[in-house]
N, C-alpha and C. Protein backbone atom coordinates (compact mmCIF):
# COMPACT_ATOMS: atom_id res chain seq x y z
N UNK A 1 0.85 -1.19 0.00
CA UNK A 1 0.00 0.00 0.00
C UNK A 1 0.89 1.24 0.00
N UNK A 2 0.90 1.97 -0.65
CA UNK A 2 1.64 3.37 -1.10
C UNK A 2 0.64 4.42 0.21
N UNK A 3 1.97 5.30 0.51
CA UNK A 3 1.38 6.23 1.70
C UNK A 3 1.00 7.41 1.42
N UNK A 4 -0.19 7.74 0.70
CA UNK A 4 -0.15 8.90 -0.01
C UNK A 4 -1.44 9.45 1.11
N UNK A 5 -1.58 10.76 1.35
CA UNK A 5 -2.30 11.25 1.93
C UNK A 5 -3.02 10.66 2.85
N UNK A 6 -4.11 10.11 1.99
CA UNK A 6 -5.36 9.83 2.23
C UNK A 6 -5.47 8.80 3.00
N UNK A 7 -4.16 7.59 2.84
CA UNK A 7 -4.69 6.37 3.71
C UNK A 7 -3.85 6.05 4.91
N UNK A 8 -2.57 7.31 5.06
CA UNK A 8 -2.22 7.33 6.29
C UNK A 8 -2.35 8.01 7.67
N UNK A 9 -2.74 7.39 8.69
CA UNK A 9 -2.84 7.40 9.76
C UNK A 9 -3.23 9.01 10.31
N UNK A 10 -3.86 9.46 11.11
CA UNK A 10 -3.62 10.64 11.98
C UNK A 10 -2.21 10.59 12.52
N UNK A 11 -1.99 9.46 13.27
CA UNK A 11 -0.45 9.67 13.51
C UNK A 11 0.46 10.02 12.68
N UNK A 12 0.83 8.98 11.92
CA UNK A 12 1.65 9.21 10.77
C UNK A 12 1.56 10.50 10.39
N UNK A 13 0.27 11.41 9.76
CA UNK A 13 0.36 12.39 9.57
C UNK A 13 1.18 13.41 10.34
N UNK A 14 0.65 13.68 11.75
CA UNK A 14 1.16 14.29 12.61
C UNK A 14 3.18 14.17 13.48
N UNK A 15 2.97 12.94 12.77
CA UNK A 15 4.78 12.57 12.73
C UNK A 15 5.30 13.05 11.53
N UNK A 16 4.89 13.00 10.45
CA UNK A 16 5.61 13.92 9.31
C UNK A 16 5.58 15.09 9.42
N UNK A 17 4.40 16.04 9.71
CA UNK A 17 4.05 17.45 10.18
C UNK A 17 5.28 17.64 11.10
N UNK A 18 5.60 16.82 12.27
CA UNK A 18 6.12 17.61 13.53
C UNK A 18 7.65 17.51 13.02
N UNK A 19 8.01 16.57 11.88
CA UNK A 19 9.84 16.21 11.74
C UNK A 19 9.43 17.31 10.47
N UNK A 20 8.96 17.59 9.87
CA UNK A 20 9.01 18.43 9.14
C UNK A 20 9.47 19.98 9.74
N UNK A 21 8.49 20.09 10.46
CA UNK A 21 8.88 21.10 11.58
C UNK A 21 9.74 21.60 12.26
N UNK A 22 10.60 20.58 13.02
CA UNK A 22 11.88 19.92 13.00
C UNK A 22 13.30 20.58 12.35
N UNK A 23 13.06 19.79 10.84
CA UNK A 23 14.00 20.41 9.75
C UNK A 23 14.07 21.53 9.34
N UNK A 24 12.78 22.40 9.08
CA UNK A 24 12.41 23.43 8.76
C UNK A 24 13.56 24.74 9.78
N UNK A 25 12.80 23.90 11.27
CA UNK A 25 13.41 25.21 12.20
C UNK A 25 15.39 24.75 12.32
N UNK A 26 15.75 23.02 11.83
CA UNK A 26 16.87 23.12 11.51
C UNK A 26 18.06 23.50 10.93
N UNK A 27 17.25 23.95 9.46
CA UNK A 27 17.79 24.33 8.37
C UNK A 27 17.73 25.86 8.90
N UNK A 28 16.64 26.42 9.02
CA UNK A 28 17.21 27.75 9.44
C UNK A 28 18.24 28.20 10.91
N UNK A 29 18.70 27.48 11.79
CA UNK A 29 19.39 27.49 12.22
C UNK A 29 21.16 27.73 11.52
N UNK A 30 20.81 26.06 10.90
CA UNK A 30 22.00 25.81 10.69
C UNK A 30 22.56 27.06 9.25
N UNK A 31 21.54 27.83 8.69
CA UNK A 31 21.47 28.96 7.78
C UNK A 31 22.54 30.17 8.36
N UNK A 32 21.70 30.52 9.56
CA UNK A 32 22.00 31.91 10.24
C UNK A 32 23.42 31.56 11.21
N UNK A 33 23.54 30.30 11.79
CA UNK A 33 24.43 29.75 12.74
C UNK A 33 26.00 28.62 12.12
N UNK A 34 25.44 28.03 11.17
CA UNK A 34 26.93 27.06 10.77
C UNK A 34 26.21 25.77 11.34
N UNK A 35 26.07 24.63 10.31
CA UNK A 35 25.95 23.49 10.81
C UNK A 35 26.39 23.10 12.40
N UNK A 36 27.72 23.10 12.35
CA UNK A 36 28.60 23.06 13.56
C UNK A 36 28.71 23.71 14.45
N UNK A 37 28.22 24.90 14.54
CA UNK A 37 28.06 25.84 16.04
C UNK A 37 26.22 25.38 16.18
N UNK A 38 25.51 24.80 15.87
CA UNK A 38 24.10 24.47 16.17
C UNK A 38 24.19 22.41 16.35
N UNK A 39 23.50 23.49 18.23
CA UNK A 39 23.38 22.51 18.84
C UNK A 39 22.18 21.50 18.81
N UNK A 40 21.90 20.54 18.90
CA UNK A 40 20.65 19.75 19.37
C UNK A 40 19.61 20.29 20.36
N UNK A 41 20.44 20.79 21.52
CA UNK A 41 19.44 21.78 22.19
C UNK A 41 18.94 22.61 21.71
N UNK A 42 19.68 23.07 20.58
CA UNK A 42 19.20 24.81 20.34
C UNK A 42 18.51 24.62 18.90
N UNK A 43 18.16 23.28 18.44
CA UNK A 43 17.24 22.99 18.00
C UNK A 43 16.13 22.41 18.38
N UNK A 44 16.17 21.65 19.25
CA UNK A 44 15.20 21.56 20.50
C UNK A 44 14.28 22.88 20.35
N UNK A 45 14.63 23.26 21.49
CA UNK A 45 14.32 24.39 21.96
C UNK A 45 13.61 25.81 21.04
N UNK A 46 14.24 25.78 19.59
CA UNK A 46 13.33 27.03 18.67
C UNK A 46 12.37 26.29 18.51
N UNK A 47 12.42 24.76 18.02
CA UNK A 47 11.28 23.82 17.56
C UNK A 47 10.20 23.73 18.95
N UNK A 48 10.25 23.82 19.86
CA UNK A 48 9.09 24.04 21.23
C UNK A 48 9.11 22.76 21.28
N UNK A 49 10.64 22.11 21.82
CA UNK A 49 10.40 20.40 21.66
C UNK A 49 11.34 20.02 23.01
N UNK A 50 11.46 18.98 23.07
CA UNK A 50 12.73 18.47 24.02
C UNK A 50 13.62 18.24 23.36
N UNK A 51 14.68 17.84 24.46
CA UNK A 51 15.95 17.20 23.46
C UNK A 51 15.44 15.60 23.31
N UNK A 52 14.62 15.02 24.45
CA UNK A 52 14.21 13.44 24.07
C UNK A 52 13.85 13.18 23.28
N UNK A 53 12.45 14.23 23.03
CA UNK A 53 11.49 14.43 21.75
C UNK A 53 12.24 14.23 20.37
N UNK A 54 12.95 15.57 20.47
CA UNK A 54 14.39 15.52 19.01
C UNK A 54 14.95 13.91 18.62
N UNK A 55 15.15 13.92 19.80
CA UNK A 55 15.48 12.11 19.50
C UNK A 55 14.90 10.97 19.03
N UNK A 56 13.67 11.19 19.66
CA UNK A 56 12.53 10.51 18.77
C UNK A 56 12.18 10.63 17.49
N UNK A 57 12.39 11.16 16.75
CA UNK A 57 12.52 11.82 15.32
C UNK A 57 13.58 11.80 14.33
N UNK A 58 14.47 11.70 15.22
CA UNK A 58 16.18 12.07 14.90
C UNK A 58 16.68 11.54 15.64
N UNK A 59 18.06 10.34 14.70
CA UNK A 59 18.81 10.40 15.41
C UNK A 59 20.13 10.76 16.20
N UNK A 60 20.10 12.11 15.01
CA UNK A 60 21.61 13.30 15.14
C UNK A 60 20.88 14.32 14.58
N UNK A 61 21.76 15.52 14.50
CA UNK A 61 21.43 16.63 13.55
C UNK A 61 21.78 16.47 12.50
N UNK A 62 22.47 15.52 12.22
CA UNK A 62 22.64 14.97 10.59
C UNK A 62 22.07 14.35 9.89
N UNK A 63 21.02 13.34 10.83
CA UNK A 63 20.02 12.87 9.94
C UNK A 63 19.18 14.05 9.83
N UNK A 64 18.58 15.45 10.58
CA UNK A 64 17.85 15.93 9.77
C UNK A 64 18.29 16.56 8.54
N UNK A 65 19.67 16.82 8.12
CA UNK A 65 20.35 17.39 6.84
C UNK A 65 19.72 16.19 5.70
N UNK A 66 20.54 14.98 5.94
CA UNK A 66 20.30 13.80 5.01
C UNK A 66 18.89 13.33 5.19
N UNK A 67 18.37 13.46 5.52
CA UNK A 67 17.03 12.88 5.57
C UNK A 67 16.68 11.73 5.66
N UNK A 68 15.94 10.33 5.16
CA UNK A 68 15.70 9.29 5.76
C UNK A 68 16.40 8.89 4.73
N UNK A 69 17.42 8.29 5.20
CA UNK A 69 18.34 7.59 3.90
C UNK A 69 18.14 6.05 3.48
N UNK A 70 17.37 6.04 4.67
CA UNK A 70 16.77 4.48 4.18
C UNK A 70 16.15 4.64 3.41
N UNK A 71 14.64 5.87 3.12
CA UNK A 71 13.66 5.52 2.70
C UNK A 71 14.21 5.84 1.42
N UNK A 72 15.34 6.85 1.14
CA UNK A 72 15.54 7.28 -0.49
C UNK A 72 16.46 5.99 -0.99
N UNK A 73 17.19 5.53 -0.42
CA UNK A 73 17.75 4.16 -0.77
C UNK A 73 16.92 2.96 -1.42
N UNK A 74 15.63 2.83 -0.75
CA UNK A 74 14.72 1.83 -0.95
C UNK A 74 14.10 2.64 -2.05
N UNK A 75 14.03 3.95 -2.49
CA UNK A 75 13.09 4.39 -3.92
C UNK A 75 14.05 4.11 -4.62
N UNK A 76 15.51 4.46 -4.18
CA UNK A 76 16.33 4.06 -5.83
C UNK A 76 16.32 2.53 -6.45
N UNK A 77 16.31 1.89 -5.43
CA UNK A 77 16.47 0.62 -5.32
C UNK A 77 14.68 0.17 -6.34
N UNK A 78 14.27 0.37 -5.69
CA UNK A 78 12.56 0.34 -6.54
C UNK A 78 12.86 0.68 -7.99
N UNK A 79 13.32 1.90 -8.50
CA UNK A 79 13.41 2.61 -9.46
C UNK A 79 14.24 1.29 -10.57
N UNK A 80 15.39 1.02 -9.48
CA UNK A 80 16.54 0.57 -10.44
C UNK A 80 15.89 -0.56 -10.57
N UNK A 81 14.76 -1.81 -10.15
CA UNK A 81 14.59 -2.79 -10.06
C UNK A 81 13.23 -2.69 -11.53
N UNK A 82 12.47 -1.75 -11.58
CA UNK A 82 11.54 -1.37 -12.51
C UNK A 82 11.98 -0.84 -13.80
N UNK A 83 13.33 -1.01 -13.77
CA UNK A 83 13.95 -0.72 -15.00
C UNK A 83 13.93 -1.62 -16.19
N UNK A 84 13.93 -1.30 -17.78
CA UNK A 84 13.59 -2.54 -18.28
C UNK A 84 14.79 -3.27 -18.21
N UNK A 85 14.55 -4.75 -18.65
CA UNK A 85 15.77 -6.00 -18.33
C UNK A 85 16.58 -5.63 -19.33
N UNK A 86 16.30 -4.73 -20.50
CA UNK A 86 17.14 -4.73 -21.34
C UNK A 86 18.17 -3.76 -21.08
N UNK A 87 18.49 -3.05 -20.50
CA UNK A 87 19.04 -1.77 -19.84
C UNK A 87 20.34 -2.70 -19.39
N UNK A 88 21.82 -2.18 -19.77
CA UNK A 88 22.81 -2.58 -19.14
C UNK A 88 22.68 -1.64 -17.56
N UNK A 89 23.75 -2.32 -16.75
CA UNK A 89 23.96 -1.79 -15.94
C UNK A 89 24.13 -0.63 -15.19
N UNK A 90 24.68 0.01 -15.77
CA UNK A 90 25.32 1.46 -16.09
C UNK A 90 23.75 2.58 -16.36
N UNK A 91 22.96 2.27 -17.30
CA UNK A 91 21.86 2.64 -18.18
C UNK A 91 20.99 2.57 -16.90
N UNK A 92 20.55 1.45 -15.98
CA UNK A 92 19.56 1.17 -15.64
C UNK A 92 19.55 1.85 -13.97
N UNK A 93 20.78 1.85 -13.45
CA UNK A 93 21.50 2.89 -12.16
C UNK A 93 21.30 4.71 -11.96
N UNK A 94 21.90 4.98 -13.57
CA UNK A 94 22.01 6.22 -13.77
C UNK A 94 20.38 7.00 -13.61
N UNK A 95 19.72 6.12 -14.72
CA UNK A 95 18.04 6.44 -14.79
C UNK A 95 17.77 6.40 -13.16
N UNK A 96 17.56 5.57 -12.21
CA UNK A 96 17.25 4.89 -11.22
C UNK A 96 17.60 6.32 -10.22
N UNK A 97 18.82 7.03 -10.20
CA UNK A 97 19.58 8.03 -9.44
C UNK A 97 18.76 8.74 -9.72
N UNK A 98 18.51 9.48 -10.89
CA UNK A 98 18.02 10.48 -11.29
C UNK A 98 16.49 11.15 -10.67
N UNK A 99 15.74 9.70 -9.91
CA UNK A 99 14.39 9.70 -9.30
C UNK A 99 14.19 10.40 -7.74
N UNK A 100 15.70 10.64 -7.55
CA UNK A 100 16.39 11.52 -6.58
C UNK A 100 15.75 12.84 -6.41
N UNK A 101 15.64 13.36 -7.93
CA UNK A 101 15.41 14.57 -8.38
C UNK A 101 14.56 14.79 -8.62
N UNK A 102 12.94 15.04 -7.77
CA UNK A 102 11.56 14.65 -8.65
C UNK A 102 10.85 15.83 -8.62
N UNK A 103 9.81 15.94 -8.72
CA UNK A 103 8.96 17.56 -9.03
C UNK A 103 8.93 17.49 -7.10
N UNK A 104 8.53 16.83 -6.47
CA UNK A 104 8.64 17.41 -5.19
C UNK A 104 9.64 18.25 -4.11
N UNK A 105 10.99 17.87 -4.78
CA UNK A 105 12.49 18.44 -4.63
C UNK A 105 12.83 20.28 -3.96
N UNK A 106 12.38 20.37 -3.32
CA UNK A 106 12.72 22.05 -3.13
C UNK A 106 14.28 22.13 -3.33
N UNK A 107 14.40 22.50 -4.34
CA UNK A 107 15.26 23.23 -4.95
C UNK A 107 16.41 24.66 -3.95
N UNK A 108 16.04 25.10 -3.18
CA UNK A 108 16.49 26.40 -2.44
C UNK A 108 17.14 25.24 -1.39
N UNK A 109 16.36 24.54 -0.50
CA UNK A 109 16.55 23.89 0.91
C UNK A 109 17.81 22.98 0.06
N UNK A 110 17.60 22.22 -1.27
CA UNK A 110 18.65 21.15 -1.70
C UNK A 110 19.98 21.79 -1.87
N UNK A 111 20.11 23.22 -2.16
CA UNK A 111 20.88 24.08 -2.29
C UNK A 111 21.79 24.42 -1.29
N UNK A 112 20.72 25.00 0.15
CA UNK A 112 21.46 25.41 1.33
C UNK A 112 21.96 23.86 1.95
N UNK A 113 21.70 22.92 1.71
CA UNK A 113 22.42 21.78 1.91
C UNK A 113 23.55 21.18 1.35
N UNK A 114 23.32 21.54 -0.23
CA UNK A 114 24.32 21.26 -0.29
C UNK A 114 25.82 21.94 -0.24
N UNK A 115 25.58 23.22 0.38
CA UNK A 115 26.25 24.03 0.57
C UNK A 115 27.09 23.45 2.22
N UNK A 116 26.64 23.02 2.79
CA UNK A 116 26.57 22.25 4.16
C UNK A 116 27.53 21.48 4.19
N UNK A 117 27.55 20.45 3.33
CA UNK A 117 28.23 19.57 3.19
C UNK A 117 29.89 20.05 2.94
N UNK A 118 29.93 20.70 2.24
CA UNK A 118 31.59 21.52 1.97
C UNK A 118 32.09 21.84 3.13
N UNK A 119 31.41 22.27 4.59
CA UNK A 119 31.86 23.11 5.79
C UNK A 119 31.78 22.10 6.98
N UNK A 120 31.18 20.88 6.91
CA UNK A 120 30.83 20.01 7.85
C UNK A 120 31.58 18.46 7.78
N UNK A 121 32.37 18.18 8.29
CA UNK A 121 32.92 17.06 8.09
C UNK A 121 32.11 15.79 8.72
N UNK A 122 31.11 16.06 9.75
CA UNK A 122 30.11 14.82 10.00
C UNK A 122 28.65 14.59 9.19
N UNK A 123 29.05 15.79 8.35
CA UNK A 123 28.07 15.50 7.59
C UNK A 123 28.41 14.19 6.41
N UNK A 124 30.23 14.39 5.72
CA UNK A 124 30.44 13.84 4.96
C UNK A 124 30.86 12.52 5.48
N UNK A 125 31.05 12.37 6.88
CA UNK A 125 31.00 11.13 7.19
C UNK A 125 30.09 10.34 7.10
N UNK A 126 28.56 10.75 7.19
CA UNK A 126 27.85 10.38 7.48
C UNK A 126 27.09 10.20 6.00
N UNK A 127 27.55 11.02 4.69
CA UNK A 127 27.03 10.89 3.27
C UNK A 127 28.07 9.27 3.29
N UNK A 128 29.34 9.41 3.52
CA UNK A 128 30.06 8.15 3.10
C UNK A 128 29.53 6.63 3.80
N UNK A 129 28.99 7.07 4.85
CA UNK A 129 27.53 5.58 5.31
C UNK A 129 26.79 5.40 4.56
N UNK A 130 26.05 6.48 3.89
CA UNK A 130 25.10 6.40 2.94
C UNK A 130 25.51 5.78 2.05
N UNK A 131 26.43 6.24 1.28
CA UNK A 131 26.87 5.35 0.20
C UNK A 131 27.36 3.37 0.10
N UNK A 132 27.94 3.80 1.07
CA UNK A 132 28.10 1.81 1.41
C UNK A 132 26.98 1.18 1.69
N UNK A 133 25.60 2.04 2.31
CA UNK A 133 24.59 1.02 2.35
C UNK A 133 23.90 1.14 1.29
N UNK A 134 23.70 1.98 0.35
CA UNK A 134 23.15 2.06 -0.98
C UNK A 134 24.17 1.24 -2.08
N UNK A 135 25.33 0.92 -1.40
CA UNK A 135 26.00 -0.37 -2.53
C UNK A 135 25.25 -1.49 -2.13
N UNK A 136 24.97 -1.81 -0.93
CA UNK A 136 24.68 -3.19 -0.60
C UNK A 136 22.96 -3.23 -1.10
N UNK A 137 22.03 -1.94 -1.18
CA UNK A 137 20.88 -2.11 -1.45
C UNK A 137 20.90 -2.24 -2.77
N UNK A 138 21.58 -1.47 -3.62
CA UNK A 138 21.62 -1.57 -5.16
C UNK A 138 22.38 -2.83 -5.80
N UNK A 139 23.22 -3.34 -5.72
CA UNK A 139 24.22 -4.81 -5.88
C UNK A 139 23.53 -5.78 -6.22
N UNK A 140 22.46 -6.29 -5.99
CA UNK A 140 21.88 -7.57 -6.56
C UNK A 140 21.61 -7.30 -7.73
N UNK A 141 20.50 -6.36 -7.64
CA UNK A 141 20.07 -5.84 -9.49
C UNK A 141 21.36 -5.14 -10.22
N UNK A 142 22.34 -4.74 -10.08
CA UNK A 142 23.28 -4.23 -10.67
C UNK A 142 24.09 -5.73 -10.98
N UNK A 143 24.15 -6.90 -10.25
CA UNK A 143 24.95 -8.29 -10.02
C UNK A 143 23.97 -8.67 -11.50
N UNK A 144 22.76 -8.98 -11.39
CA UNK A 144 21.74 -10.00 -12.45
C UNK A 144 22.15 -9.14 -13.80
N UNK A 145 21.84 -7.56 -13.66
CA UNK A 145 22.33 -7.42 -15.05
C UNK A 145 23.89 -7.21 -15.59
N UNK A 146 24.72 -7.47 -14.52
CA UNK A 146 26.38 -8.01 -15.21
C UNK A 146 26.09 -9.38 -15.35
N UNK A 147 25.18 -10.27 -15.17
CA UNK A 147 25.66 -11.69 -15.13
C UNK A 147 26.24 -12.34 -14.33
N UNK A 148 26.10 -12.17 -13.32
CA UNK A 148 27.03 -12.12 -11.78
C UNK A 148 26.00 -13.23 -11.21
N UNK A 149 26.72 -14.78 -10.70
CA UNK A 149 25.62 -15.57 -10.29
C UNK A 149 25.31 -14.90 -8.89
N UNK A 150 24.27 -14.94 -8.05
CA UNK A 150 23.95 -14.67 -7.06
C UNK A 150 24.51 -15.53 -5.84
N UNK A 151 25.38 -14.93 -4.53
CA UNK A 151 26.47 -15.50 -3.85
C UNK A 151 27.63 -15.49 -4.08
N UNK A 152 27.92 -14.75 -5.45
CA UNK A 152 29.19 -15.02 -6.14
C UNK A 152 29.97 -14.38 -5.15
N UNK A 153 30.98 -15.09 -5.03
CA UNK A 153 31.93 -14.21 -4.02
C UNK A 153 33.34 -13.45 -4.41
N UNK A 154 33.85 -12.25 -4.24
CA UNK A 154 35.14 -11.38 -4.62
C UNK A 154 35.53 -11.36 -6.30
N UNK A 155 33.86 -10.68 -6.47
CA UNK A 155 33.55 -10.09 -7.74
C UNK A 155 33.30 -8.98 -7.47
N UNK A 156 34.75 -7.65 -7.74
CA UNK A 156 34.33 -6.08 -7.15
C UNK A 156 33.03 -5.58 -8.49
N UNK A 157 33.10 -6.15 -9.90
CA UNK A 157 32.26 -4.99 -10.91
C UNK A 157 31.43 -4.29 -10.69
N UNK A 158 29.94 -5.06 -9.53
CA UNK A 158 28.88 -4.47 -9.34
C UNK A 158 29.18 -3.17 -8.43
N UNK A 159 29.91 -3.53 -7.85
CA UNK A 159 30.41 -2.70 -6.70
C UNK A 159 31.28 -1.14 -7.21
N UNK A 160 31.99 -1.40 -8.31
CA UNK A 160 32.85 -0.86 -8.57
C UNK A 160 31.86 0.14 -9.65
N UNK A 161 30.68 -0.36 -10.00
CA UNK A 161 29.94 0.66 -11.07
C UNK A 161 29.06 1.35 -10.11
N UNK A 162 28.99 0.77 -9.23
CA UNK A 162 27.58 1.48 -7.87
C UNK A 162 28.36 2.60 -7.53
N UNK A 163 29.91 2.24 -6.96
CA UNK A 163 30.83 3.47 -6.08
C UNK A 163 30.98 4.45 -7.37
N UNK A 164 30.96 4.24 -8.65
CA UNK A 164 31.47 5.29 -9.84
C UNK A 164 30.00 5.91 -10.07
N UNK A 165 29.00 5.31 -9.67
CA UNK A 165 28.17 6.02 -10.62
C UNK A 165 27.41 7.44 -9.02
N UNK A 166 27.59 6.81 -7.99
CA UNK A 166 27.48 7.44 -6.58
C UNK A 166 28.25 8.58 -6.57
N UNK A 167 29.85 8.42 -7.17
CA UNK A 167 30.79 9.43 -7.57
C UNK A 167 30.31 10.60 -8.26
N UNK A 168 29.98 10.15 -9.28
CA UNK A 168 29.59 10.96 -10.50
C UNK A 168 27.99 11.76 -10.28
N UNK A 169 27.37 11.38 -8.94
CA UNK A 169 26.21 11.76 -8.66
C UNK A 169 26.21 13.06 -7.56
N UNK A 170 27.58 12.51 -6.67
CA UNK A 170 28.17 13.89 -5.64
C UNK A 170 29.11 14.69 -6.87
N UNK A 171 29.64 14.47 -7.24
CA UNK A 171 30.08 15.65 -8.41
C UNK A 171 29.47 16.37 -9.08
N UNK A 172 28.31 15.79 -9.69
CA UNK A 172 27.40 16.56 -9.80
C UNK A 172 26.69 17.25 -9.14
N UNK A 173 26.27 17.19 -8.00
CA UNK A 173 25.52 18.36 -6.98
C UNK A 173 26.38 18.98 -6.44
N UNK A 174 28.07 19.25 -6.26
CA UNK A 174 28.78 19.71 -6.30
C UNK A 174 29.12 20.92 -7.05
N UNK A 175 29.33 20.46 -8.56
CA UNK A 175 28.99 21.52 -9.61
C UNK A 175 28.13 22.54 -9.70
N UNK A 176 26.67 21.67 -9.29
CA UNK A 176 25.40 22.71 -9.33
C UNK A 176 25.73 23.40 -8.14
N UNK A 177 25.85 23.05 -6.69
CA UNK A 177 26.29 24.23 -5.55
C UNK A 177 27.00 24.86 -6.23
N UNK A 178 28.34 24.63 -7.02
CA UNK A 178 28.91 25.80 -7.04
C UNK A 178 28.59 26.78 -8.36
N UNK A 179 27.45 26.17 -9.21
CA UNK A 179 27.07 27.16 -9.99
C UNK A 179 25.80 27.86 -8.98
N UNK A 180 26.04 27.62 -8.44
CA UNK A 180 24.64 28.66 -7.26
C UNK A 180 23.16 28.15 -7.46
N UNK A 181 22.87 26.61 -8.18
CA UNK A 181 21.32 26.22 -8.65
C UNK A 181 21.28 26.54 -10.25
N UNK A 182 21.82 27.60 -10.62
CA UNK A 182 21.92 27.63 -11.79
C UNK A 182 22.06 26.33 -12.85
N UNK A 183 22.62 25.38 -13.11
CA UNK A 183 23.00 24.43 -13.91
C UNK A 183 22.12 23.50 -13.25
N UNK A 184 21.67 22.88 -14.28
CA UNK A 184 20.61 21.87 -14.20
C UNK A 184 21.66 20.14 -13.69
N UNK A 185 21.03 19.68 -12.80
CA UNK A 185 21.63 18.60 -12.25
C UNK A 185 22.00 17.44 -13.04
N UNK A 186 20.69 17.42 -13.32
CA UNK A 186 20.81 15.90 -14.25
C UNK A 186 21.73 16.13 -15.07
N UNK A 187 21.42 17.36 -16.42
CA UNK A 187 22.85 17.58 -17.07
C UNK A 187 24.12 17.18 -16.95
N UNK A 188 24.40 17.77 -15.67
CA UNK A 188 25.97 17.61 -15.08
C UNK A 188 25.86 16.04 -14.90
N UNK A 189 25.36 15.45 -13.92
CA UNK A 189 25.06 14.19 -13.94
C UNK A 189 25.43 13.10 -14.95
N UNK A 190 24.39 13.46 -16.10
CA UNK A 190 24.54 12.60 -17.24
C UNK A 190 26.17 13.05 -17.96
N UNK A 191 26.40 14.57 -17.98
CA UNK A 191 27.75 14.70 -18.09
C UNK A 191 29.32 14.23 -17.38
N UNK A 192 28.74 13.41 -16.05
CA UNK A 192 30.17 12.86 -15.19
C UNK A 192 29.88 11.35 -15.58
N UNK A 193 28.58 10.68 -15.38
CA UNK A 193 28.58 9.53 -16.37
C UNK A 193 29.29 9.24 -17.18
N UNK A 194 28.78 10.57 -18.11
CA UNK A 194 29.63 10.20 -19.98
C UNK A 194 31.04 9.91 -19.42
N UNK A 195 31.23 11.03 -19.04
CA UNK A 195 33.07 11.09 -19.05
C UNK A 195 33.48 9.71 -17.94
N UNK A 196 33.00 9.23 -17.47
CA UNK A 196 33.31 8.60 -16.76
C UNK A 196 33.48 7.06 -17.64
N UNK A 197 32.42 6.68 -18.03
CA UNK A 197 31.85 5.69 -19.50
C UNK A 197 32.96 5.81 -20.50
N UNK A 198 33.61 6.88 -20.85
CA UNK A 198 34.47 7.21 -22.01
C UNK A 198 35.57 6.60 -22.40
């Protein structure tokens, strides 16, 4: 069952409302203040919350930057699995990333984040978790379409096109921060691919 409005919960609702809330009063913190001089309390506290509360929601101030990295892991993973069979590897990843980027995307907030990331070193620790568990979620379907039997053991390829194409996906939002939003993502994107493919 897909969670769209209508068939989830009062709770649920009111748990997305309040982490929304959350981020909102996070991001402007971390705006006016520096990722790193903003505390948990002192997001607490503008949000009219506890620090327990915060916790319940969050489990750092970095997951509210990155957001639920499970849940965007499991859409790429969806994406890349609904891809057609005929799609090499490479083809069927790149498309799959790109679902990253959807009409719901605020554009300004993806911006002041990714601006974040350049000044915060637990942030990029915490993107480089992301990435190793999005190898292990993406790897099977990236394994079936190399031809890779399933169990195969100390076969890097799948691995080695997941970490390049992950590469070529922070380089690209890289680029766009530093064109200021200006340059269209995917562009760049499909442009670190190519060169990468070449």
């Amino acid at each position: 069952m897909s969670s769209t409005p209508e068939n989830l919960t009062l709770r649920e609702r009111t748990r997305r409302a309040v982490r929304a809330e959350i981020t909102d009063t996070a991001l402007r913190l971390f705006a006016e203040q520096g990722f790193e001089a903003t505390t948990v309390d002192q997001i607490a506290s503008a949000a009219g919350i506890s620090r327990r509360s915060f916790f319940h929601y969050f489990g750092s101030k970095e997951d509210v930057v990155m957001g639920d990295l499970e849940a965007l892991g499991l859409r790429v993973r969806d994406a890349l699995e609904a891809r057609p069979a005929t799609e090499t590897a490479w083809e069927a990843l790149s498309e799959a990333l790109k679902t990253l980027s959807g009409p719901d995307t605020d554009a300004v907030t993806e911006l002041e984040i990714a601006r974040m990331y350049s000044d915060a070193p637990s942030l990029r620790a915490k993107h480089l978790e992301k990435h190793l568990r999005w190898q292990e979620l993406f790897a099977p379907d990236v394994e079936r379409r190399l031809g890779i039997a399933p169990g195969a053991t100390a076969d890097p390829r799948a691995r080695a096109i997941i970490a390049a194409a992950l590469a070529c996906l922070d380089i690209a939002v890289e680029a766009w921060r530093e064109s200021d939003g200006a340059a269209d993502p995917v562009e760049l994107f499909d442009a670190a691919v190519a060169a990468v493919r070449a």
